[in-house]
PDB file of N, CA and C in Angstrom:
ATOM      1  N   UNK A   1     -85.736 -14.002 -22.291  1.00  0.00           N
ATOM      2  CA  UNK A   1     -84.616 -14.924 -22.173  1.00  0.00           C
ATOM      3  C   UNK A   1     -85.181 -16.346 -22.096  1.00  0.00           C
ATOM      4  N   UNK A   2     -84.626 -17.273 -22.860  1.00  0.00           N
ATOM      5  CA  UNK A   2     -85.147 -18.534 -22.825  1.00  0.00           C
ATOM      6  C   UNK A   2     -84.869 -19.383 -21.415  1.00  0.00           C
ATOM      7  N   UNK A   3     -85.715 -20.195 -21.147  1.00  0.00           N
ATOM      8  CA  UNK A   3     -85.731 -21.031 -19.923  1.00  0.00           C
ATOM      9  C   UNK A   3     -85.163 -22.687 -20.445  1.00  0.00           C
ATOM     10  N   UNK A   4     -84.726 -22.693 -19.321  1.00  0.00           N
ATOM     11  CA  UNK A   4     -83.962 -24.011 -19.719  1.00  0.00           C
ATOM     12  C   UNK A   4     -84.447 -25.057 -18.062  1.00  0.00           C
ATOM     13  N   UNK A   5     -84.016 -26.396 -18.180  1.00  0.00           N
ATOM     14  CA  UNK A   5     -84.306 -27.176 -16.808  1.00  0.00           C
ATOM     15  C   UNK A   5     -82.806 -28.067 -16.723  1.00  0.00           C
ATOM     16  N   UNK A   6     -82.455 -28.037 -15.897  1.00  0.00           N
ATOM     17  CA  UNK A   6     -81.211 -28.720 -15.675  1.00  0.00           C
ATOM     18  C   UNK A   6     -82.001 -29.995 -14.831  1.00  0.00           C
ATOM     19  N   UNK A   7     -81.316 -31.289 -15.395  1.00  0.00           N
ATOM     20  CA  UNK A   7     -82.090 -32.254 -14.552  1.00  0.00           C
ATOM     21  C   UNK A   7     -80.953 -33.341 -14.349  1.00  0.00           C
ATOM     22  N   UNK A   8     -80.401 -33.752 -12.956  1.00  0.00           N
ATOM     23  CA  UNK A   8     -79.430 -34.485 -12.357  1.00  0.00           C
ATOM     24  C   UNK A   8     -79.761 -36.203 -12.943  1.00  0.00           C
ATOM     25  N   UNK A   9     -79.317 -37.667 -13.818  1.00  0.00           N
ATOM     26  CA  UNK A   9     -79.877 -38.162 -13.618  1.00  0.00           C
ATOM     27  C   UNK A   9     -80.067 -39.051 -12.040  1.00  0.00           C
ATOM     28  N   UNK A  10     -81.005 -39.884 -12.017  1.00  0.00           N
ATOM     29  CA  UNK A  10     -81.701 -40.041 -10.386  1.00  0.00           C
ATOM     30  C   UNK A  10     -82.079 -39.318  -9.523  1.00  0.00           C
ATOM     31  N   UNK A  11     -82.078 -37.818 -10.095  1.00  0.00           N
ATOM     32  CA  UNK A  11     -83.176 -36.399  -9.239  1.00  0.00           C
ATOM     33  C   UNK A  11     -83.814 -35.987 -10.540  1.00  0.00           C
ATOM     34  N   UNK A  12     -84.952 -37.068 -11.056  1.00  0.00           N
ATOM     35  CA  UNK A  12     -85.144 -35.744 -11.706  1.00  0.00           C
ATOM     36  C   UNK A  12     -86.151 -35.578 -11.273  1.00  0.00           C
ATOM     37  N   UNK A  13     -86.678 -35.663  -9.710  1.00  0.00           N
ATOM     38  CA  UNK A  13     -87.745 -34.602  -9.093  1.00  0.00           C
ATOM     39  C   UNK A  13     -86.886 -33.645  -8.539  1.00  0.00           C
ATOM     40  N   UNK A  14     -85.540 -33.407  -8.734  1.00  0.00           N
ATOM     41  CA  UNK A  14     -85.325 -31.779  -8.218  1.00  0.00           C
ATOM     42  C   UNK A  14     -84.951 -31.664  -9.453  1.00  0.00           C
ATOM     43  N   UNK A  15     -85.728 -30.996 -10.192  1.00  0.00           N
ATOM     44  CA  UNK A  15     -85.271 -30.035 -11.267  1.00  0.00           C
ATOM     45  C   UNK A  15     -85.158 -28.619 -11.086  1.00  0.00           C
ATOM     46  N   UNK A  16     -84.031 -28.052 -11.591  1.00  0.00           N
ATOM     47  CA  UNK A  16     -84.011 -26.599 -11.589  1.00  0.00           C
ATOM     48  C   UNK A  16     -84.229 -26.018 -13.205  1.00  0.00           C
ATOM     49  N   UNK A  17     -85.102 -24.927 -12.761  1.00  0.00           N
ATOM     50  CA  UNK A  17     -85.019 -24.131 -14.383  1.00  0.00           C
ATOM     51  C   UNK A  17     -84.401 -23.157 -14.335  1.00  0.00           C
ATOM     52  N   UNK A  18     -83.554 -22.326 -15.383  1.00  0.00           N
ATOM     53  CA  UNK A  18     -82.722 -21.783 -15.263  1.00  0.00           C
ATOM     54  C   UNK A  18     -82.654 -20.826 -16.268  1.00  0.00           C
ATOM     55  N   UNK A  19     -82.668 -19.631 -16.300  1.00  0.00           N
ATOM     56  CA  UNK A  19     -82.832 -18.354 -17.558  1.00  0.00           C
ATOM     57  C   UNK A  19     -81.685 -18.283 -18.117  1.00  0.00           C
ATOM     58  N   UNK A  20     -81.470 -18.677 -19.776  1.00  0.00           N
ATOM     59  CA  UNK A  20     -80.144 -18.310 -19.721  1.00  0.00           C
ATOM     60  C   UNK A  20     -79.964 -17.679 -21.442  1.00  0.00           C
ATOM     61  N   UNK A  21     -79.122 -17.203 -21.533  1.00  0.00           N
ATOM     62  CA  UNK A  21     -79.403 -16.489 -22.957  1.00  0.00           C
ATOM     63  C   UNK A  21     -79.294 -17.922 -24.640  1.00  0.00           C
ATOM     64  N   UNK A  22     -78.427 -18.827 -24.186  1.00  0.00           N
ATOM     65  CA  UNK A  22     -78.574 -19.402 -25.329  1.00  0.00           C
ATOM     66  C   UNK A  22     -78.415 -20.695 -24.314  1.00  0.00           C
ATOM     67  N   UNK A  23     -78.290 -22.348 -25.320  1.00  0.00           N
ATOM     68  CA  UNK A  23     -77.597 -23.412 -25.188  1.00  0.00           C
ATOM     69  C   UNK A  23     -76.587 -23.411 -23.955  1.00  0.00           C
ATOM     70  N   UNK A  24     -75.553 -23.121 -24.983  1.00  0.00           N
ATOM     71  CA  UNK A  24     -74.109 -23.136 -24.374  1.00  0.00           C
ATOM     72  C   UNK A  24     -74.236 -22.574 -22.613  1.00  0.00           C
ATOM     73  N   UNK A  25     -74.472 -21.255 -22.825  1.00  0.00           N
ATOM     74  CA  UNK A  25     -75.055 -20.753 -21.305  1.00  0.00           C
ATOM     75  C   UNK A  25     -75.297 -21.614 -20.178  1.00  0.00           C
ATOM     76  N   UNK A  26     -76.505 -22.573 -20.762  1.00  0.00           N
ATOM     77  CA  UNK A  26     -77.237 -23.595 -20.354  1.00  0.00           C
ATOM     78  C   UNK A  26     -76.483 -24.498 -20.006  1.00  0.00           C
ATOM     79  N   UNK A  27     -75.805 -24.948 -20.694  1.00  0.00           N
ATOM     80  CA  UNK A  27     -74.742 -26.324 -20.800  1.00  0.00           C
ATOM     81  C   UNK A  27     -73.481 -25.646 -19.222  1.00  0.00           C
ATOM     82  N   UNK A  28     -73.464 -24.417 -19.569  1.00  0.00           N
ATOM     83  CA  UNK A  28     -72.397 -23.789 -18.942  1.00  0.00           C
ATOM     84  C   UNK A  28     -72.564 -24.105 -16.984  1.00  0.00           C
ATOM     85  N   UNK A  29     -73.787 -23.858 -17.042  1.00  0.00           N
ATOM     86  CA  UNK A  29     -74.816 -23.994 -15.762  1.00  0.00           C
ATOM     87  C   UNK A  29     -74.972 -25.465 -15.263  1.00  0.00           C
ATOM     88  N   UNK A  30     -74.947 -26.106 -16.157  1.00  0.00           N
ATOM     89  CA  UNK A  30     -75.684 -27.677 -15.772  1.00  0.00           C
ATOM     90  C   UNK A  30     -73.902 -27.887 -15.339  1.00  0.00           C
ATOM     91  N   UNK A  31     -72.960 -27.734 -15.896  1.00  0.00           N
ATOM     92  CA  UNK A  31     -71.772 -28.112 -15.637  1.00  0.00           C
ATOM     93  C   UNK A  31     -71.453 -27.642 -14.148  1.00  0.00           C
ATOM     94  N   UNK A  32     -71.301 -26.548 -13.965  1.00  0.00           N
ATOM     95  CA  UNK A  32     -70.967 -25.330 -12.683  1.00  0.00           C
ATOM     96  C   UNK A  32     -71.802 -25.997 -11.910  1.00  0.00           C
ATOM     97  N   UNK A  33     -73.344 -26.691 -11.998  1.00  0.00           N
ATOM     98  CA  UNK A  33     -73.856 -27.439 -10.590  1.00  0.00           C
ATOM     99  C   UNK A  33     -73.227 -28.672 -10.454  1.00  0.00           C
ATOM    100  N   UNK A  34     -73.283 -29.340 -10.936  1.00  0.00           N
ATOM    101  CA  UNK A  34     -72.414 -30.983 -11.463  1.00  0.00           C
ATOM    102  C   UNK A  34     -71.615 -30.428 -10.361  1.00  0.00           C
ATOM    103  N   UNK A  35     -70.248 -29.415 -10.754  1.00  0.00           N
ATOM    104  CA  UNK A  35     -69.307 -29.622  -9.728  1.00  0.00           C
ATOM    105  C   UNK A  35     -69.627 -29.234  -8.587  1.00  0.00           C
ATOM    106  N   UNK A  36     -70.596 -28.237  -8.416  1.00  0.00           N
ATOM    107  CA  UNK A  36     -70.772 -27.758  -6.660  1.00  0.00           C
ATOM    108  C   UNK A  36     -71.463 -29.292  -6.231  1.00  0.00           C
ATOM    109  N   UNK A  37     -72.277 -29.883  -6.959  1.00  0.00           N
ATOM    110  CA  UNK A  37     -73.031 -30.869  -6.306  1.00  0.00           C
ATOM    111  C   UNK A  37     -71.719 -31.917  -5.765  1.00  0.00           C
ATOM    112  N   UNK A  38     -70.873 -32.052  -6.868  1.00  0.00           N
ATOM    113  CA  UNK A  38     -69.961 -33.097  -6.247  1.00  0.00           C
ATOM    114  C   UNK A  38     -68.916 -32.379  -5.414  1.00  0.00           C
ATOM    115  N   UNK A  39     -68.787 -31.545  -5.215  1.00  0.00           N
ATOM    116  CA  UNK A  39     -67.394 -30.802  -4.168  1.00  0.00           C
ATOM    117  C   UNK A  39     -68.680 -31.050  -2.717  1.00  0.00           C
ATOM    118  N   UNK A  40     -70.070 -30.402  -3.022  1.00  0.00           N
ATOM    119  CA  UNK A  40     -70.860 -31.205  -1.718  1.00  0.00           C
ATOM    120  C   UNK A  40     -70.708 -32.156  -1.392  1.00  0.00           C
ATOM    121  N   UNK A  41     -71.144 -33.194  -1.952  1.00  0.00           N
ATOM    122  CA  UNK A  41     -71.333 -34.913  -1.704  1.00  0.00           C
ATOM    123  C   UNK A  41     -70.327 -35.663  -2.493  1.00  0.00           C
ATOM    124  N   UNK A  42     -69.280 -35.396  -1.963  1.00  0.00           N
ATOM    125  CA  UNK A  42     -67.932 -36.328  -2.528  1.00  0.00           C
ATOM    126  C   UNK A  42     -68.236 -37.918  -2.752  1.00  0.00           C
ATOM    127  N   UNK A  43     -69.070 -38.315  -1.653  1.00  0.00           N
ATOM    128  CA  UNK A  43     -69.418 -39.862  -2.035  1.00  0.00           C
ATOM    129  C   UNK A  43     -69.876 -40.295  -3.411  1.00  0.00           C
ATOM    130  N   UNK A  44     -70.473 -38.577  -3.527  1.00  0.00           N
ATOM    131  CA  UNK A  44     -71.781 -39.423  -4.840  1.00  0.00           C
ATOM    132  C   UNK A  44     -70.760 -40.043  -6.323  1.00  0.00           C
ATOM    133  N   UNK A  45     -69.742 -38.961  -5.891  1.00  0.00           N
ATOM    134  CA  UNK A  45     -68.542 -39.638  -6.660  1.00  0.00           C
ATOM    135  C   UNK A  45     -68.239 -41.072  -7.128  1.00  0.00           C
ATOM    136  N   UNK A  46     -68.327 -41.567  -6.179  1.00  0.00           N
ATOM    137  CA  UNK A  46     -67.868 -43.067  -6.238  1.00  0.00           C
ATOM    138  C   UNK A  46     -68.888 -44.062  -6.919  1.00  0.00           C
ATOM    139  N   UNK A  47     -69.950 -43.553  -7.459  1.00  0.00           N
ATOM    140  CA  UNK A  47     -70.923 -44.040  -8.429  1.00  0.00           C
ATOM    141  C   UNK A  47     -70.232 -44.750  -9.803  1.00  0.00           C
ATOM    142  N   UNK A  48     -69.702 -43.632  -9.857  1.00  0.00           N
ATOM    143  CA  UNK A  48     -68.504 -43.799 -11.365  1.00  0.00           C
ATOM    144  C   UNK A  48     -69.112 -43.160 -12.399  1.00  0.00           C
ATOM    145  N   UNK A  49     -70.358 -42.741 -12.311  1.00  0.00           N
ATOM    146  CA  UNK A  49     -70.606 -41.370 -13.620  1.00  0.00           C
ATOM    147  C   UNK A  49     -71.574 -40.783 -13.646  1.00  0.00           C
ATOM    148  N   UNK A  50     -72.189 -39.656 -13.878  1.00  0.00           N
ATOM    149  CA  UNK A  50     -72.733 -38.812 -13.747  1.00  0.00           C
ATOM    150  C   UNK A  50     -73.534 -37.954 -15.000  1.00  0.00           C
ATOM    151  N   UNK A  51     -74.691 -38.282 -14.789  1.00  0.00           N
ATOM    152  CA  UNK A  51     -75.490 -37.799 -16.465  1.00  0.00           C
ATOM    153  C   UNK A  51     -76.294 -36.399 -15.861  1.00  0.00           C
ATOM    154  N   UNK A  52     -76.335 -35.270 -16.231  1.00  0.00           N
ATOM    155  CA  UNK A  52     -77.044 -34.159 -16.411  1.00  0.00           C
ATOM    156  C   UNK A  52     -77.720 -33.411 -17.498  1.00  0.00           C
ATOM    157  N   UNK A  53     -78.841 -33.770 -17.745  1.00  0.00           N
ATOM    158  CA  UNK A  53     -79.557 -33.357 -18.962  1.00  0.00           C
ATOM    159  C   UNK A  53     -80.164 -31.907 -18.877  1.00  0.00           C
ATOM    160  N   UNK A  54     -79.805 -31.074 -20.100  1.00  0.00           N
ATOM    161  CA  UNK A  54     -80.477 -29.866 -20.069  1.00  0.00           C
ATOM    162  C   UNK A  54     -81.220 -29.682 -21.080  1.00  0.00           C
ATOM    163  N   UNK A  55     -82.559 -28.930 -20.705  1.00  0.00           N
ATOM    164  CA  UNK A  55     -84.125 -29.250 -21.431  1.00  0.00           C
ATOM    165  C   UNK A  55     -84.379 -28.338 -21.788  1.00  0.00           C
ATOM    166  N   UNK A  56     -84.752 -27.488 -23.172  1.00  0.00           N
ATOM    167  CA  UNK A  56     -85.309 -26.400 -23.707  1.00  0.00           C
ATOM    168  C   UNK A  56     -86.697 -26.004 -23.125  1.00  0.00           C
ATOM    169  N   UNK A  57     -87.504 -25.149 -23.240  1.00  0.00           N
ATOM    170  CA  UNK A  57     -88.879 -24.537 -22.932  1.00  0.00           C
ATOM    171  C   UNK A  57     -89.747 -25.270 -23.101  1.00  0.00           C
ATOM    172  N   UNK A  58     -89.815 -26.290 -24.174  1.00  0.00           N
ATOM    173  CA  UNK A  58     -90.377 -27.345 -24.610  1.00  0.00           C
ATOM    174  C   UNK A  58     -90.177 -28.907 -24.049  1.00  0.00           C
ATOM    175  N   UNK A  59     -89.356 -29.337 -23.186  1.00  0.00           N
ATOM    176  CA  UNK A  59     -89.205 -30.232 -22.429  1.00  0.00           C
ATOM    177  C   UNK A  59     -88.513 -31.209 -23.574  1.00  0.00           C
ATOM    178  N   UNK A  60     -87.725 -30.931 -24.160  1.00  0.00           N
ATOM    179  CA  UNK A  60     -87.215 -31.744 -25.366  1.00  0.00           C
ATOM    180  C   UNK A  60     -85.293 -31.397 -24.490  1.00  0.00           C
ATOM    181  N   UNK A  61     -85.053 -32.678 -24.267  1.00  0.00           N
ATOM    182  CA  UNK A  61     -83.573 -32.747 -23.810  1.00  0.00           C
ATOM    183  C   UNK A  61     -82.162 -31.921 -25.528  1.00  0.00           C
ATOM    184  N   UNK A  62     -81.903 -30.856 -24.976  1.00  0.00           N
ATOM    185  CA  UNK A  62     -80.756 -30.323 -25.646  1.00  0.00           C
ATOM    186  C   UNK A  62     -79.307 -30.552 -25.329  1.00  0.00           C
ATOM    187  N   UNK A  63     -79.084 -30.531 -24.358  1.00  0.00           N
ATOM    188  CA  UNK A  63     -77.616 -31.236 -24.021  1.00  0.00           C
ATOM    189  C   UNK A  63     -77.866 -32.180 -22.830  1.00  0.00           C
ATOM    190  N   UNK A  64     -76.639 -32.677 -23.213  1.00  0.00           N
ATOM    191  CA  UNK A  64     -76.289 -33.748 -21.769  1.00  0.00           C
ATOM    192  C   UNK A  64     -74.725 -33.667 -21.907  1.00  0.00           C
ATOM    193  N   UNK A  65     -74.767 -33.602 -20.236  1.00  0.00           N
ATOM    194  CA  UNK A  65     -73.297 -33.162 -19.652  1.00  0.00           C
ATOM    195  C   UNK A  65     -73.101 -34.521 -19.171  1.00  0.00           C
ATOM    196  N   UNK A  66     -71.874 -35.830 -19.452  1.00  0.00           N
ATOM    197  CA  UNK A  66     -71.687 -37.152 -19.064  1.00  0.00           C
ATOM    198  C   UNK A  66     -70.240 -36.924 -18.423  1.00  0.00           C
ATOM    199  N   UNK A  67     -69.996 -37.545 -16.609  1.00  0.00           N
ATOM    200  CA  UNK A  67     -69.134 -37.139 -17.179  1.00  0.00           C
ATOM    201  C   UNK A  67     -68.571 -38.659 -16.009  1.00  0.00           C
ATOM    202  N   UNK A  68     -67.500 -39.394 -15.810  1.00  0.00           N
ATOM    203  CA  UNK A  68     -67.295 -40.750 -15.804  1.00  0.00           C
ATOM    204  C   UNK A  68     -65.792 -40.839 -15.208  1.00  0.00           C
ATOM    205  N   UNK A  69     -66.045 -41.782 -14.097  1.00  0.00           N
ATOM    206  CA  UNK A  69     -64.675 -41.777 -13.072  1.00  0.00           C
ATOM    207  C   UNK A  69     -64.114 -43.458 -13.798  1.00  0.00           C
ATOM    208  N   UNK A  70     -63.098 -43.369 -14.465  1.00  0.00           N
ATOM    209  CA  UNK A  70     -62.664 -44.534 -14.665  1.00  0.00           C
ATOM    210  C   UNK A  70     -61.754 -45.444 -14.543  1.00  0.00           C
ATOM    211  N   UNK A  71     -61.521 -46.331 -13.865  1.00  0.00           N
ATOM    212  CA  UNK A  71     -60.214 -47.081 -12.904  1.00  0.00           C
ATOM    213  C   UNK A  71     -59.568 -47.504 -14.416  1.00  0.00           C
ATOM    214  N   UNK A  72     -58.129 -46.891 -14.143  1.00  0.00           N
ATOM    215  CA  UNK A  72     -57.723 -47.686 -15.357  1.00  0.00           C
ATOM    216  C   UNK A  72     -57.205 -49.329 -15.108  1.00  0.00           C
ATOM    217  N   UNK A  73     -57.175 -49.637 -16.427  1.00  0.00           N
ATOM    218  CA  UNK A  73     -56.845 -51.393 -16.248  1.00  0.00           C
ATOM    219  C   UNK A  73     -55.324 -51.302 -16.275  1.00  0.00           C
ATOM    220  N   UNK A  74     -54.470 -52.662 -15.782  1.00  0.00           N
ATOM    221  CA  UNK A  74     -53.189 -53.109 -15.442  1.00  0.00           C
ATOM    222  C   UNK A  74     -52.410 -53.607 -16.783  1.00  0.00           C
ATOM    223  N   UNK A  75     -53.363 -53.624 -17.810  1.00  0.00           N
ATOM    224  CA  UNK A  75     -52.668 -54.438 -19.016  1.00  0.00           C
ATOM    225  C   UNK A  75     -52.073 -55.058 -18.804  1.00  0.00           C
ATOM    226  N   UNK A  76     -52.318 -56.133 -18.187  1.00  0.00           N
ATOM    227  CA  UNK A  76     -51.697 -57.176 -17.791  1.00  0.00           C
ATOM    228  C   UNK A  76     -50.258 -57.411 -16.874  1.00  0.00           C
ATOM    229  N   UNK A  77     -49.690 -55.941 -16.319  1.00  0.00           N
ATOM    230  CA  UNK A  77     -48.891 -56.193 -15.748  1.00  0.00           C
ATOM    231  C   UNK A  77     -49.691 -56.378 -14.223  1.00  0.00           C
ATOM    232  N   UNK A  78     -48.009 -56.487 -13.122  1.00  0.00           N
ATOM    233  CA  UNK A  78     -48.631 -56.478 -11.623  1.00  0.00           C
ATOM    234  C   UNK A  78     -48.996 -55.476 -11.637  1.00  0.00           C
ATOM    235  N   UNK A  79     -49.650 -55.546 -10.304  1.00  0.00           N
ATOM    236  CA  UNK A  79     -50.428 -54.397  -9.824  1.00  0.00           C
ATOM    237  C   UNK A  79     -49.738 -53.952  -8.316  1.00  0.00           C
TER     238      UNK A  79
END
């Protein structure tokens, strides 16, 4: 089974590697931590976005999970 590394960006000394049968799998995983990490640390939330890169056997980045809290604008009305 191929190995994969899920890497948080600004941790990427905690990397996890992760066995998973394809990509998608992979992608599937990096997502499912994303949210436990943020249902943990609700603050980290308030960053406003969140990059998770997942790395083939070869250390060559295959996906990235982006994912972005965004205040919408007033278009010019009040607020």
């Amino acid at each position: 089974m191929p190995h994969f590394t899920i890497i948080f960006a600004g941790r990427e000394s905690e990397r996890v590697t992760v066995d998973c049968a394809n990509l998608s799998a992979a992608r599937n995983q990096a997502v499912q931590r994303l949210g436990r990490y943020l249902a943990d640390h609700p603050n980290y939330a308030e960053e406003g976005h969140w990059r998770v890169t997942v790395e083939d056997d070869m250390g060559r980045a295959a996906a990235t999970v982006i994912v972005a809290t965004v205040t919408p604008r007033q278009n010019g009305l009040p607020g």
